[in-house]
N, C-alpha and C. Protein backbone atom coordinates (compact mmCIF):
# COMPACT_ATOMS: atom_id res chain seq x y z
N UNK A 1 0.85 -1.20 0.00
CA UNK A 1 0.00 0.00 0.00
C UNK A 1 0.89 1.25 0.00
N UNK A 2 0.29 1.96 -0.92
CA UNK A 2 0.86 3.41 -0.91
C UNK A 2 0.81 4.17 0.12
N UNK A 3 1.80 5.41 0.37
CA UNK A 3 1.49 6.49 1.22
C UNK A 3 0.06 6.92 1.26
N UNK A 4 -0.17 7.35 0.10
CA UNK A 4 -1.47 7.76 0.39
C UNK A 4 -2.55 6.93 0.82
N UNK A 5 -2.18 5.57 -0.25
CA UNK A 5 -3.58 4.34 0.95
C UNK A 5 -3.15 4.66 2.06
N UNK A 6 -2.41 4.52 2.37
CA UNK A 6 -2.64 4.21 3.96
C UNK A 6 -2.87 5.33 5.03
N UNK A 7 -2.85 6.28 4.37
CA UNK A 7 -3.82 7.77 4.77
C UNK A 7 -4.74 7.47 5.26
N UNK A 8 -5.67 7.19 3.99
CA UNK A 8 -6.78 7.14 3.31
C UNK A 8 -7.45 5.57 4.44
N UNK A 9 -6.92 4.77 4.38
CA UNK A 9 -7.30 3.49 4.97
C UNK A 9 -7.75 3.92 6.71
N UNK A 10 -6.44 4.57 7.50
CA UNK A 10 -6.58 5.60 8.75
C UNK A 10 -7.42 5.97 8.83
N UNK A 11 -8.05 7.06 8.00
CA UNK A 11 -8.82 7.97 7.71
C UNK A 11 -10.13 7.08 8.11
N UNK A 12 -10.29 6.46 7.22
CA UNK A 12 -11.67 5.50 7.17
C UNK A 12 -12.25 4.71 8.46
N UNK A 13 -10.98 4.20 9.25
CA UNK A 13 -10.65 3.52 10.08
C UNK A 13 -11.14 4.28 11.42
N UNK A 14 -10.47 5.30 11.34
CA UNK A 14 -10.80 6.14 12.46
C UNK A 14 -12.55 6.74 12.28
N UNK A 15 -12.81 7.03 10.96
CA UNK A 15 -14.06 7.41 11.17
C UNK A 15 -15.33 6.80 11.14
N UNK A 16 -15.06 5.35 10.77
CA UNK A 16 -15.83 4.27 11.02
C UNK A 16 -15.76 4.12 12.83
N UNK A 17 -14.88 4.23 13.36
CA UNK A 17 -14.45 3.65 14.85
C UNK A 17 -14.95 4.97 15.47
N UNK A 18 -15.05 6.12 15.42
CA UNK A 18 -15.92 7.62 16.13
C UNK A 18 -17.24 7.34 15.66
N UNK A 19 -18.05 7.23 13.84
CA UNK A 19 -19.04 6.75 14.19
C UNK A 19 -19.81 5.66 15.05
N UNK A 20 -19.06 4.77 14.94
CA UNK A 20 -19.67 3.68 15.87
C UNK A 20 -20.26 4.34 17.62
N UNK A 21 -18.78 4.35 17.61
CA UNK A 21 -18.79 5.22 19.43
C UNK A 21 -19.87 6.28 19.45
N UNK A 22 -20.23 6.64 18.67
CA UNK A 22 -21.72 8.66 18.81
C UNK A 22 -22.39 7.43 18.49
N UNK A 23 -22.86 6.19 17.89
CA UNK A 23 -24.13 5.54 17.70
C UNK A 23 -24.37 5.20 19.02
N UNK A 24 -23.12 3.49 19.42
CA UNK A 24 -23.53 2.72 20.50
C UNK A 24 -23.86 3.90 22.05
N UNK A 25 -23.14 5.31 22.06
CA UNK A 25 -23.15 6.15 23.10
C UNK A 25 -24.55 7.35 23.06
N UNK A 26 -25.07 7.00 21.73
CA UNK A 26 -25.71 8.25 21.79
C UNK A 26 -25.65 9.42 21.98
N UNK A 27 -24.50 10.03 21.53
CA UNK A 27 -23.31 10.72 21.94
C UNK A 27 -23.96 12.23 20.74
N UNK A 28 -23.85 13.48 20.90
CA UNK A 28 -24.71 14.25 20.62
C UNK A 28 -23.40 15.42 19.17
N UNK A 29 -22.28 14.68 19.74
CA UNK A 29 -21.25 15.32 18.91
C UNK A 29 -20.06 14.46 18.57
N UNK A 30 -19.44 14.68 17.87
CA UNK A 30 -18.07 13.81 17.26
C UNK A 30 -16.84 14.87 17.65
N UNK A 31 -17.04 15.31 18.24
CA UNK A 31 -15.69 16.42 18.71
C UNK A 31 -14.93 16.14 19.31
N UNK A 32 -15.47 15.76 20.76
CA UNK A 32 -14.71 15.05 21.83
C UNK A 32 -14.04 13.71 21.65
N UNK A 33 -14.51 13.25 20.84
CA UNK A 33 -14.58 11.66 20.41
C UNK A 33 -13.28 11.56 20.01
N UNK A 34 -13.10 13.09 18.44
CA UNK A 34 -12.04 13.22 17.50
C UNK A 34 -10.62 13.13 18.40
N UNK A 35 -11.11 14.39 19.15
CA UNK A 35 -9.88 14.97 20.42
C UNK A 35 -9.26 13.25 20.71
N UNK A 36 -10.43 12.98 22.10
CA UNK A 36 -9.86 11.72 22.35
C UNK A 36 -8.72 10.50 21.41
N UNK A 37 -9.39 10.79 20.23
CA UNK A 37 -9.02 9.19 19.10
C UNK A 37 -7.56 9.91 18.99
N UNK A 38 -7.22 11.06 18.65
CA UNK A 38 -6.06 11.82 18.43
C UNK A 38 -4.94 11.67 19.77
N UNK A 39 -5.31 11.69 20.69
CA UNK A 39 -4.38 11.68 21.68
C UNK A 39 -4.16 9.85 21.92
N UNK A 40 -5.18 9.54 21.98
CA UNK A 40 -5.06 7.72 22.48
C UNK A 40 -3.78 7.44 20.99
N UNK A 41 -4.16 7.84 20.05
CA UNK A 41 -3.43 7.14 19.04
C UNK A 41 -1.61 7.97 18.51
N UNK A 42 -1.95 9.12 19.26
CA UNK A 42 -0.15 9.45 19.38
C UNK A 42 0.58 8.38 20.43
N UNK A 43 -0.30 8.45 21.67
CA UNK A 43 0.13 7.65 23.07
C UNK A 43 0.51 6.60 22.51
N UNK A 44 -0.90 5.52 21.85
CA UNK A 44 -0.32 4.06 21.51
C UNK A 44 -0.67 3.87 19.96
N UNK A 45 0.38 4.10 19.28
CA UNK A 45 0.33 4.29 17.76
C UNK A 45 -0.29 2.68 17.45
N UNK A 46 -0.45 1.78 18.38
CA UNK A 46 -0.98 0.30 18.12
C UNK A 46 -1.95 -0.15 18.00
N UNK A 47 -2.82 1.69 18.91
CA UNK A 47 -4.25 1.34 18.97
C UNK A 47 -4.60 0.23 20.28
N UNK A 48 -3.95 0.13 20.82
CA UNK A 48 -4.39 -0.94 21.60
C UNK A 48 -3.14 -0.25 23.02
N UNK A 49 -4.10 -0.61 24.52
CA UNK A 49 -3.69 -0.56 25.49
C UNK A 49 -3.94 -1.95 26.56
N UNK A 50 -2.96 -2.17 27.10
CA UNK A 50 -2.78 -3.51 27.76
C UNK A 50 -3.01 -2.93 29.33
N UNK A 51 -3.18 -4.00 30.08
CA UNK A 51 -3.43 -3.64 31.77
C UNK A 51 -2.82 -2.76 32.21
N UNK A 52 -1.54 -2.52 32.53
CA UNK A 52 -0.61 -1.87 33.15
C UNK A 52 -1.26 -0.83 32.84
N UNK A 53 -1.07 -0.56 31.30
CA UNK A 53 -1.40 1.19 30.58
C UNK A 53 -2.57 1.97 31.08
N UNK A 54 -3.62 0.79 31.08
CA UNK A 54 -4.62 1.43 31.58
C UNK A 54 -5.17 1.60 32.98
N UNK A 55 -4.14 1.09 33.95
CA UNK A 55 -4.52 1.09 35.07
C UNK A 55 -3.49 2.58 35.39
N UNK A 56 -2.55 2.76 34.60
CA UNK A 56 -1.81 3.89 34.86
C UNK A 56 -2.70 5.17 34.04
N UNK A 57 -3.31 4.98 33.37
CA UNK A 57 -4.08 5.78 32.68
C UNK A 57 -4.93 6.38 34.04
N UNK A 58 -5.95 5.72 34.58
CA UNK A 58 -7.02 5.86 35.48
C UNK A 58 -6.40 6.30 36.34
N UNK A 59 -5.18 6.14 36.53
CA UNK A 59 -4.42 7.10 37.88
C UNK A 59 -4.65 8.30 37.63
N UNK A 60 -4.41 8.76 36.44
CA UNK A 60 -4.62 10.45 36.41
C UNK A 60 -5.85 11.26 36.23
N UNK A 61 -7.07 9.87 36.54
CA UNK A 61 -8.59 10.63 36.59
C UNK A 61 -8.33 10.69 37.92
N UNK A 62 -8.32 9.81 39.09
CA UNK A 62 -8.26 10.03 40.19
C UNK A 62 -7.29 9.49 41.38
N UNK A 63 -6.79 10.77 41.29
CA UNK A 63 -5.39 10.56 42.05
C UNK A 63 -5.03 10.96 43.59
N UNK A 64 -5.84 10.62 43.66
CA UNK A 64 -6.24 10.87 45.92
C UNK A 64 -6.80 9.44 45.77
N UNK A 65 -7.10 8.48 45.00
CA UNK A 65 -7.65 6.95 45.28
C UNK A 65 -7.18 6.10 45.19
N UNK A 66 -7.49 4.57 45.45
CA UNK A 66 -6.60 3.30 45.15
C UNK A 66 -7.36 3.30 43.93
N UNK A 67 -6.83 3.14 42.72
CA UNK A 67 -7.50 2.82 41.63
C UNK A 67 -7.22 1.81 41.05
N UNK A 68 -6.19 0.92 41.46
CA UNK A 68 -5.92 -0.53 40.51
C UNK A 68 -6.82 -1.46 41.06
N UNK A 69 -7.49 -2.25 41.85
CA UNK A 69 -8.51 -2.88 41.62
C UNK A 69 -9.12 -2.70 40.94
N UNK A 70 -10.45 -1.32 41.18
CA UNK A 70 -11.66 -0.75 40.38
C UNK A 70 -11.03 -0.92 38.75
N UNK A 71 -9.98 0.26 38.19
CA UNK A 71 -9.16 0.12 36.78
C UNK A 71 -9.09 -1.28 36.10
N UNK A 72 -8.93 -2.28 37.16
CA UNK A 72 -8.85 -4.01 36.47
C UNK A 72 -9.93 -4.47 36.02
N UNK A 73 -10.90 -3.79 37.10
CA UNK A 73 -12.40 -4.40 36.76
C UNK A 73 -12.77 -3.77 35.61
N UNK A 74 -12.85 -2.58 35.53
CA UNK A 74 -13.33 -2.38 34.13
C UNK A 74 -12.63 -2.74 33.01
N UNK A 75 -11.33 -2.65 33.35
CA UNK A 75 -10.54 -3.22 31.76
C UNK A 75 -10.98 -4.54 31.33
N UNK A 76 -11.59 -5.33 32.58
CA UNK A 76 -11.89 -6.83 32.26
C UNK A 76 -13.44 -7.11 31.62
N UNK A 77 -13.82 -6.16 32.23
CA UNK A 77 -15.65 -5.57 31.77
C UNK A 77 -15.26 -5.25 30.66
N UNK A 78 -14.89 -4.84 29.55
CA UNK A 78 -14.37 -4.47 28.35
C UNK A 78 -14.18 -5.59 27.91
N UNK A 79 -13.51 -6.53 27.98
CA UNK A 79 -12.82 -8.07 27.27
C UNK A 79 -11.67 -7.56 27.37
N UNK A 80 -10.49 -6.88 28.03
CA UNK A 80 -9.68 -7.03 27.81
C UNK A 80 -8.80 -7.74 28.35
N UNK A 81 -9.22 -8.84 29.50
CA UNK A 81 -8.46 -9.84 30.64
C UNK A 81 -8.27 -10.85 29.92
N UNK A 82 -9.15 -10.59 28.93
CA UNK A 82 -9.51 -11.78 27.90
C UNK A 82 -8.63 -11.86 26.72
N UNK A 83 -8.56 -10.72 25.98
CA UNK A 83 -7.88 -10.54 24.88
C UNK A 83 -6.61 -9.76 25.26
N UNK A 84 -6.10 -9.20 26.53
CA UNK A 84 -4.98 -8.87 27.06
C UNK A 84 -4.63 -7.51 26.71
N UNK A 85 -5.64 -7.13 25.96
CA UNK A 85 -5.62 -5.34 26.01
C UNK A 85 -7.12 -4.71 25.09
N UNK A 86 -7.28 -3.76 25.29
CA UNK A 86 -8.30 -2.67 24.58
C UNK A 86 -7.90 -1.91 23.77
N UNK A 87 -9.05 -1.99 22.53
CA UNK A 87 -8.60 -0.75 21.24
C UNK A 87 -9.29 0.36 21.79
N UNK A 88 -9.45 1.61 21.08
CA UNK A 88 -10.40 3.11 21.29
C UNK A 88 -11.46 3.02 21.55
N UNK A 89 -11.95 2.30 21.30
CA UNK A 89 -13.53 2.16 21.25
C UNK A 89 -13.85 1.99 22.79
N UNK A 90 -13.17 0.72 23.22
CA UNK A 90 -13.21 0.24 24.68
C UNK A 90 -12.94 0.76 25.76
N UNK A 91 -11.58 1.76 25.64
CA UNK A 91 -11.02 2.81 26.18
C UNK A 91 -11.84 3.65 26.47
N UNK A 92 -12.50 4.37 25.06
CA UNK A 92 -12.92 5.71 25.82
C UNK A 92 -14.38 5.38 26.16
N UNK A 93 -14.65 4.58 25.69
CA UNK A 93 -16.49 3.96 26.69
C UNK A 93 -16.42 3.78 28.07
N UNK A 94 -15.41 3.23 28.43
CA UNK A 94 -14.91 3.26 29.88
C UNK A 94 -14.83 4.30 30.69
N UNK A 95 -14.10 5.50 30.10
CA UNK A 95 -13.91 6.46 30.68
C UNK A 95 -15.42 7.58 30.21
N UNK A 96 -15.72 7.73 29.41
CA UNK A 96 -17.11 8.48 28.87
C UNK A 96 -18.52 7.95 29.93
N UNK A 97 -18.40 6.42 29.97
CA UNK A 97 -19.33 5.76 30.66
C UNK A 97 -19.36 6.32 32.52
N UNK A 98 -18.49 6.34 32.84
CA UNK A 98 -18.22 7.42 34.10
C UNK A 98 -18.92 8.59 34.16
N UNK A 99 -19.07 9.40 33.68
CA UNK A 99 -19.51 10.77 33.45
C UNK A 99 -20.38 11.08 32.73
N UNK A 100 -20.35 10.45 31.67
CA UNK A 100 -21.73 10.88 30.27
C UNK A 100 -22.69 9.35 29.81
N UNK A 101 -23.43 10.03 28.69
CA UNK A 101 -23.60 8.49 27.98
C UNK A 101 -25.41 8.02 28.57
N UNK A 102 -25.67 7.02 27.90
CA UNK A 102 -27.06 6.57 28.67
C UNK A 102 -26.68 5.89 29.37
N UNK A 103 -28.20 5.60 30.30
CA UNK A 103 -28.37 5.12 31.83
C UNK A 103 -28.13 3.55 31.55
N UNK A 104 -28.80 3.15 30.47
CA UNK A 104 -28.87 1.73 30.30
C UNK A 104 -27.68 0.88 29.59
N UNK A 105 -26.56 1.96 28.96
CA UNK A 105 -25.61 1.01 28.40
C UNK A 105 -24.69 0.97 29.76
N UNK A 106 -25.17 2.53 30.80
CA UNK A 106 -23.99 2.05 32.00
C UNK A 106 -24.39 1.06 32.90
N UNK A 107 -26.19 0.52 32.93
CA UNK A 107 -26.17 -0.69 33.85
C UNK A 107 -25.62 -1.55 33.53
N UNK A 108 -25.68 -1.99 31.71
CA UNK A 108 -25.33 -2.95 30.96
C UNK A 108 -23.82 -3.12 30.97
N UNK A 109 -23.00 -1.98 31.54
CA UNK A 109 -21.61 -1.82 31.64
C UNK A 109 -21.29 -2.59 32.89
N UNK A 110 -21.92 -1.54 33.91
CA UNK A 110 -22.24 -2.22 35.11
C UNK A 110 -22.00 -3.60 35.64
N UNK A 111 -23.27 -4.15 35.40
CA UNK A 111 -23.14 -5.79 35.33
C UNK A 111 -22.42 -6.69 35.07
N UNK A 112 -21.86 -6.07 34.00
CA UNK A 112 -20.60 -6.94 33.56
C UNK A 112 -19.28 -7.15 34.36
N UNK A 113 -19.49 -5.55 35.09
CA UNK A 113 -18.03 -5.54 35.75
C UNK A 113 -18.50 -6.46 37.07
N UNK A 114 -19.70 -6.11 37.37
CA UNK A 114 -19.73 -7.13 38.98
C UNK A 114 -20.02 -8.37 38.50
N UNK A 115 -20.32 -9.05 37.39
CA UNK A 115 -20.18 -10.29 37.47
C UNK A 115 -19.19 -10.82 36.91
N UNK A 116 -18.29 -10.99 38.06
CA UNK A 116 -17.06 -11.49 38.37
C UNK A 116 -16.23 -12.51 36.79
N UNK A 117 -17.13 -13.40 37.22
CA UNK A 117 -17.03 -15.00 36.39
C UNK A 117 -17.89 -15.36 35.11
N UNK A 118 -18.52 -13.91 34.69
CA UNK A 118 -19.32 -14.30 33.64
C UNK A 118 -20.18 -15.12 33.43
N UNK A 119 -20.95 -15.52 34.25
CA UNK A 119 -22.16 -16.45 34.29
C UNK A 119 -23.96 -16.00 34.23
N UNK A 120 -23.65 -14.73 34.13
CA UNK A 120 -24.55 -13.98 34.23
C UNK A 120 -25.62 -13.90 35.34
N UNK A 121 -24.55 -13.92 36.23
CA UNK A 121 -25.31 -13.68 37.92
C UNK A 121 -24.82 -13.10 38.44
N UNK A 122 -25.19 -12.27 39.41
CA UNK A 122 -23.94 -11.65 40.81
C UNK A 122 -24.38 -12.27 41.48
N UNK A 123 -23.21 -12.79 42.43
CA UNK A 123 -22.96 -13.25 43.96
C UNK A 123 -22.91 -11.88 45.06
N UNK A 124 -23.65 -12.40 46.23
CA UNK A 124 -22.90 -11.66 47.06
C UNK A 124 -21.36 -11.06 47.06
N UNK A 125 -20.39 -11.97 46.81
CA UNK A 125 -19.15 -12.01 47.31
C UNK A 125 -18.28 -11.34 46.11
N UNK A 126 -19.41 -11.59 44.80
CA UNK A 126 -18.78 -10.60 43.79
C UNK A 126 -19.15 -9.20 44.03
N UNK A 127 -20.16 -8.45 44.47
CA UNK A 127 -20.63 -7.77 44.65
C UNK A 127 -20.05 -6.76 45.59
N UNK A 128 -19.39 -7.81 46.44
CA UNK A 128 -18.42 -7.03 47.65
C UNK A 128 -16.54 -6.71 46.85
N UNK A 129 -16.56 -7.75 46.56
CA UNK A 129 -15.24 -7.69 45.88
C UNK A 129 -15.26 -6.18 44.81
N UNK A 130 -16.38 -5.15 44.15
CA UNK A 130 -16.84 -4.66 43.25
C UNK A 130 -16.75 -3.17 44.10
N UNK A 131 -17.43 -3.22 44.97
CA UNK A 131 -17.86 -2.16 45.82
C UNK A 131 -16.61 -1.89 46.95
N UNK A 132 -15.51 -3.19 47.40
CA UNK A 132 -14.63 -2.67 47.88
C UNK A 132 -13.37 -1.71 47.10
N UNK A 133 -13.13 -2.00 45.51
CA UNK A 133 -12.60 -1.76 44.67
C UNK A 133 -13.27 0.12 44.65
N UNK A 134 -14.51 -0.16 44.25
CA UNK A 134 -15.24 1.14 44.62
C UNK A 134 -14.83 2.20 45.90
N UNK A 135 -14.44 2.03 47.23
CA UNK A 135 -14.72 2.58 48.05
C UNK A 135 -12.96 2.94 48.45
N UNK A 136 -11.95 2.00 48.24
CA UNK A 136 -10.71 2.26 47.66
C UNK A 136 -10.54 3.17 46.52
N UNK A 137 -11.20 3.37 45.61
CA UNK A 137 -11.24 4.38 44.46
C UNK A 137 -11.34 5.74 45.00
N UNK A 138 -12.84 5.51 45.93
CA UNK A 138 -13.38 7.26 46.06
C UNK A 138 -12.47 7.88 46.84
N UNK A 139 -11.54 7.24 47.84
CA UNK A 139 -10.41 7.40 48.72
C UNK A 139 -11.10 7.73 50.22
N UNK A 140 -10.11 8.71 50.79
CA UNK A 140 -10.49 9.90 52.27
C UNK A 140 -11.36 10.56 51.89
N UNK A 141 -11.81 11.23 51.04
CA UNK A 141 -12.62 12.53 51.03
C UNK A 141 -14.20 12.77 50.72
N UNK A 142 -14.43 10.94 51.12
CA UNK A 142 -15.99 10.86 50.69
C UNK A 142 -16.29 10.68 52.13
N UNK A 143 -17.76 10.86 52.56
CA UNK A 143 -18.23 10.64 53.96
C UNK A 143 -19.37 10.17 53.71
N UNK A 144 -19.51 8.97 54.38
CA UNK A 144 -20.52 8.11 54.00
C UNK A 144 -21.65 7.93 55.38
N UNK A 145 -22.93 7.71 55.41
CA UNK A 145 -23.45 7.74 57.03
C UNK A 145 -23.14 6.02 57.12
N UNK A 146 -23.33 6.37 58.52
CA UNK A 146 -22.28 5.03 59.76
C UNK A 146 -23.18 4.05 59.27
N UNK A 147 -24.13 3.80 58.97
CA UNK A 147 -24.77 2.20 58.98
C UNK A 147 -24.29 2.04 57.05
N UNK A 148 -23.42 2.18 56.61
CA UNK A 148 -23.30 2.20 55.09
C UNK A 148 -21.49 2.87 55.15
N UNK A 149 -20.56 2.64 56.10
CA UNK A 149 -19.38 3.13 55.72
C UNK A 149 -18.60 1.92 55.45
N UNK A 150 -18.86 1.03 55.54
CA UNK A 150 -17.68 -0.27 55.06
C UNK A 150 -18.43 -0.83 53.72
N UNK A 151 -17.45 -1.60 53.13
CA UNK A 151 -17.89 -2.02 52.19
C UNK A 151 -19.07 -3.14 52.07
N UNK A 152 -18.78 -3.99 53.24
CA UNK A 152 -19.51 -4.99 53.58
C UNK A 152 -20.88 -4.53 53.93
N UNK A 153 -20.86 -3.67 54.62
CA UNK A 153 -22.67 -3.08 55.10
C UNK A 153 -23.25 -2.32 53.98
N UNK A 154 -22.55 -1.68 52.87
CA UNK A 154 -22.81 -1.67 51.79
C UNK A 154 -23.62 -2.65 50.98
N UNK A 155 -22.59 -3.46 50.54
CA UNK A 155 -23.01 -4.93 49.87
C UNK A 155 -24.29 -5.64 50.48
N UNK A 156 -24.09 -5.83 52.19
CA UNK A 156 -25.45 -6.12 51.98
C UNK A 156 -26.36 -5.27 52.04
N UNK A 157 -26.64 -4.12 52.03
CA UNK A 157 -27.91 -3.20 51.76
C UNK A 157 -28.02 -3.04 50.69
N UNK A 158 -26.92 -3.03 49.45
CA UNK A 158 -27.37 -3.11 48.08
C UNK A 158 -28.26 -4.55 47.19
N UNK A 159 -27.15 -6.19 48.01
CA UNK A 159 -27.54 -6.94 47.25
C UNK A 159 -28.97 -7.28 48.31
N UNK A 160 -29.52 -7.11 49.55
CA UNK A 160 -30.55 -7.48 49.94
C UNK A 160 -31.39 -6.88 49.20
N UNK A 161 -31.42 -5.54 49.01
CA UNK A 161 -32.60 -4.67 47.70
C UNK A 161 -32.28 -5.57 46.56
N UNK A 162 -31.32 -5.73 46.06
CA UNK A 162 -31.62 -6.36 44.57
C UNK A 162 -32.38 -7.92 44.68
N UNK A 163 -31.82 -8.82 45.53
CA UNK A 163 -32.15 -9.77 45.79
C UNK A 163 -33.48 -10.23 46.05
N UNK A 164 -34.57 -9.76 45.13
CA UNK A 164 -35.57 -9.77 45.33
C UNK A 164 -36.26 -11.49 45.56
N UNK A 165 -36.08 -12.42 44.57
CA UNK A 165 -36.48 -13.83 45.22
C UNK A 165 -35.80 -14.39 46.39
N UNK A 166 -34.24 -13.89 46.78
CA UNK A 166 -33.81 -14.45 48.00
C UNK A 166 -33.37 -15.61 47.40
N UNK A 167 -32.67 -15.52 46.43
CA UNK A 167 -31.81 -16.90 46.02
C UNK A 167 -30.76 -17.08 46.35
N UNK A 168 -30.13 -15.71 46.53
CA UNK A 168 -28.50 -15.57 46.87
C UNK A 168 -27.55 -15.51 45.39
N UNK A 169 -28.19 -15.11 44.55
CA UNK A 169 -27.63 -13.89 43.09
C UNK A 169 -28.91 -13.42 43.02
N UNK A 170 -27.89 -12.48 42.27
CA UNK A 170 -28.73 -11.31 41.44
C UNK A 170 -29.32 -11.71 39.52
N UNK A 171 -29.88 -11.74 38.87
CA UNK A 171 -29.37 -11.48 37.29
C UNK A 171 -30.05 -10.04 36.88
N UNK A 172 -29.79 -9.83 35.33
CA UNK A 172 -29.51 -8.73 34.99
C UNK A 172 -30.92 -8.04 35.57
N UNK A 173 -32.20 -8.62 35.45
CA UNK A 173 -33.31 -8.13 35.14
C UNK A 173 -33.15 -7.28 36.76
N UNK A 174 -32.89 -7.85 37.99
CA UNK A 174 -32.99 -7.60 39.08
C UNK A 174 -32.26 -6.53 39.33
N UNK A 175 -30.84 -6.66 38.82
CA UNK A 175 -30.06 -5.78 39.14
C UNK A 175 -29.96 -3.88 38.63
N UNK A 176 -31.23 -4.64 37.19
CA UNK A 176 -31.57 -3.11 36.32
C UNK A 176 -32.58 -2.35 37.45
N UNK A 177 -33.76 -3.37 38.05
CA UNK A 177 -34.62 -2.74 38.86
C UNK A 177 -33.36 -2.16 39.92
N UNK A 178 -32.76 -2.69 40.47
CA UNK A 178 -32.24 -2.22 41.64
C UNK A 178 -31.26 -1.20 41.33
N UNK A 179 -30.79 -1.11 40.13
CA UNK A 179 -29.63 -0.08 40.42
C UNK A 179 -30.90 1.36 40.25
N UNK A 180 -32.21 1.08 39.50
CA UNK A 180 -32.59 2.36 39.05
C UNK A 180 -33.40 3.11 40.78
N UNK A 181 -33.60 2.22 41.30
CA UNK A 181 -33.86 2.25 42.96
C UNK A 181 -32.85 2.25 43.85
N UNK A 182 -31.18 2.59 43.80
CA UNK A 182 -30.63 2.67 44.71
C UNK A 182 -29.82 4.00 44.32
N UNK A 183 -29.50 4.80 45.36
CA UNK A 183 -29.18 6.03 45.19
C UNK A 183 -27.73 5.89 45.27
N UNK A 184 -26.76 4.54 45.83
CA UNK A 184 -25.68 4.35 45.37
C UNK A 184 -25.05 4.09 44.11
N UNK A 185 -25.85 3.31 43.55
CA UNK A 185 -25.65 2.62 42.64
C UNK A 185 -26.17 3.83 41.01
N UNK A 186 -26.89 4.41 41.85
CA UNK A 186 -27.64 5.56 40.31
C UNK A 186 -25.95 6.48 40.66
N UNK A 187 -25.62 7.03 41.46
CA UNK A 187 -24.56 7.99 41.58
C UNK A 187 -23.06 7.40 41.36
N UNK A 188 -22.86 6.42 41.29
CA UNK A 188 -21.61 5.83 40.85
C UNK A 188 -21.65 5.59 38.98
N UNK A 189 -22.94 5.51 38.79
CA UNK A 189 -23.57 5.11 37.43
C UNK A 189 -23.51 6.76 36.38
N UNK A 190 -23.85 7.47 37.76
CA UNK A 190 -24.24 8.98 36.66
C UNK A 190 -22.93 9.87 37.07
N UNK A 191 -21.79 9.19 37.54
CA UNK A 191 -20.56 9.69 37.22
C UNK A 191 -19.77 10.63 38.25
N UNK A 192 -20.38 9.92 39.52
CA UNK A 192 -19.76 10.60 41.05
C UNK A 192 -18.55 9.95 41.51
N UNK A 193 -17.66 8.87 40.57
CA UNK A 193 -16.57 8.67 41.05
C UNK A 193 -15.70 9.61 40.70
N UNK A 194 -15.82 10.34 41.70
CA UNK A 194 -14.64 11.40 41.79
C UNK A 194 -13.95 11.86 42.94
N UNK A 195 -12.62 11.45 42.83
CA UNK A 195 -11.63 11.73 44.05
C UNK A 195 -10.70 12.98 43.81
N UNK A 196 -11.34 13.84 43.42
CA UNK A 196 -10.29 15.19 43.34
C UNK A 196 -9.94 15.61 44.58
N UNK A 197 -9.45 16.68 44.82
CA UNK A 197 -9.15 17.04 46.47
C UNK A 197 -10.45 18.03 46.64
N UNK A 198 -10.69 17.71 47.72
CA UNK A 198 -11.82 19.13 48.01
C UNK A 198 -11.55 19.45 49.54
N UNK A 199 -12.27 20.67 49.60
CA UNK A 199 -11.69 21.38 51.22
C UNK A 199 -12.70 20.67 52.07
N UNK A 200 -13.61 20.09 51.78
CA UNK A 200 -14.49 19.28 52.66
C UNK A 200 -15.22 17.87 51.92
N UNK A 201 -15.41 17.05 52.90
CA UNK A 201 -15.71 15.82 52.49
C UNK A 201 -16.97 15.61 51.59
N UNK A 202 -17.33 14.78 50.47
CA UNK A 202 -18.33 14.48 50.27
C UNK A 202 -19.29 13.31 50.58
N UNK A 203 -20.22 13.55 50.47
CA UNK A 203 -21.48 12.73 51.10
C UNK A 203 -21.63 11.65 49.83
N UNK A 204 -21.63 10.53 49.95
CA UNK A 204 -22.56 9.76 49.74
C UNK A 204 -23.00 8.78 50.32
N UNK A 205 -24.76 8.68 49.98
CA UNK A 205 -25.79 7.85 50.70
C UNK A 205 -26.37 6.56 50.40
């Protein structure tokens, strides 16, 4: 292939891979998208980021937190534990899915990351493993009320609400009712993981 194919091939490549992302995101502009695809692809001219990268990546969204648990889980929620790294697409859904985006591709994101083992259930014990990763993320500067500050009294006030037959999992259908009924789970979803520094603590309930 010529210089110019292979412009031209880029070209296509990249704008097939931004349309996709404004479809599956519902995404209202291609601007941010562009920005993003431009910087990911100076960083890794391969297109592709492996664990390490991206767990060092997520350090610099929030850097007052433990972020390598939570960072694993989603890279693995992606397929990339699987296939041993992520292209653009996967990358910036991850990070977009945090902050923007619809409600239902982030439960659908969601789920994936708490079910651990892919069986399409949550366990209790995945659930905790999910939310401790979570609560290591938000760091010192969140304040949580006392019957809901560990992870464990968490987990079970989240998975007893979801757990509506009392089987001991969750599946998806349960877990859509419950995240749209839990005020933890809607605020981690609509993009409150955030550990910046602030002069006073934040609340969540």
């Amino acid at each position: 292939m010529n210089k110019m194919g292979e412009i031209s091939s880029k070209y296509q490549l990249r704008k097939s891979i931004i349309k996709d992302i404004r479809k599956e995101l519902n995404l209202k502009s291609n601007k941010s998208t562009k920005k993003w695809y431009g910087s990911f692809m100076k960083s890794y001219p391969t297109g592709q980021v492996d664990e390490a990268e991206f767990v060092s990546i997520y350090k610099k969204f929030f850097p007052q937190g433990e972020v390598q648990d939570f960072a694993r889980h989603v890279f693995r929620a992606f397929g990339g534990k699987e296939k041993g790294s992520i292209g653009f697409k996967e990358f910036y859904k991850a990070f977009v899915l945090q902050t923007s985006g619809d409600l239902n591709e982030k439960i659908v994101f969601a789920f994936r990351m708490y079910d651990l083992d892919g069986d399409g259930e949550i366990t209790k014990d995945e659930m905790l493993t999910i939310i401790q990763s979570i609560y290591k993320l938000l760091g010192p500067n969140i304040r949580m009320p006392s019957h809901l500050n560990t992870p464990e009294k968490r987990t079970e006030h989240v998975f007893n609400q979801m757990d509506v037959n009392k089987v001991g999992n969750i599946n998806f259908a349960e877990f859509l009712a419950g995240a749209l009924n839990n005020s933890f789970i809607l605020r981690m979803l609509g993009g409150s993981l955030d550990s910046s520094p602030t002069s006073s603590k934040k609340s969540i309930n």
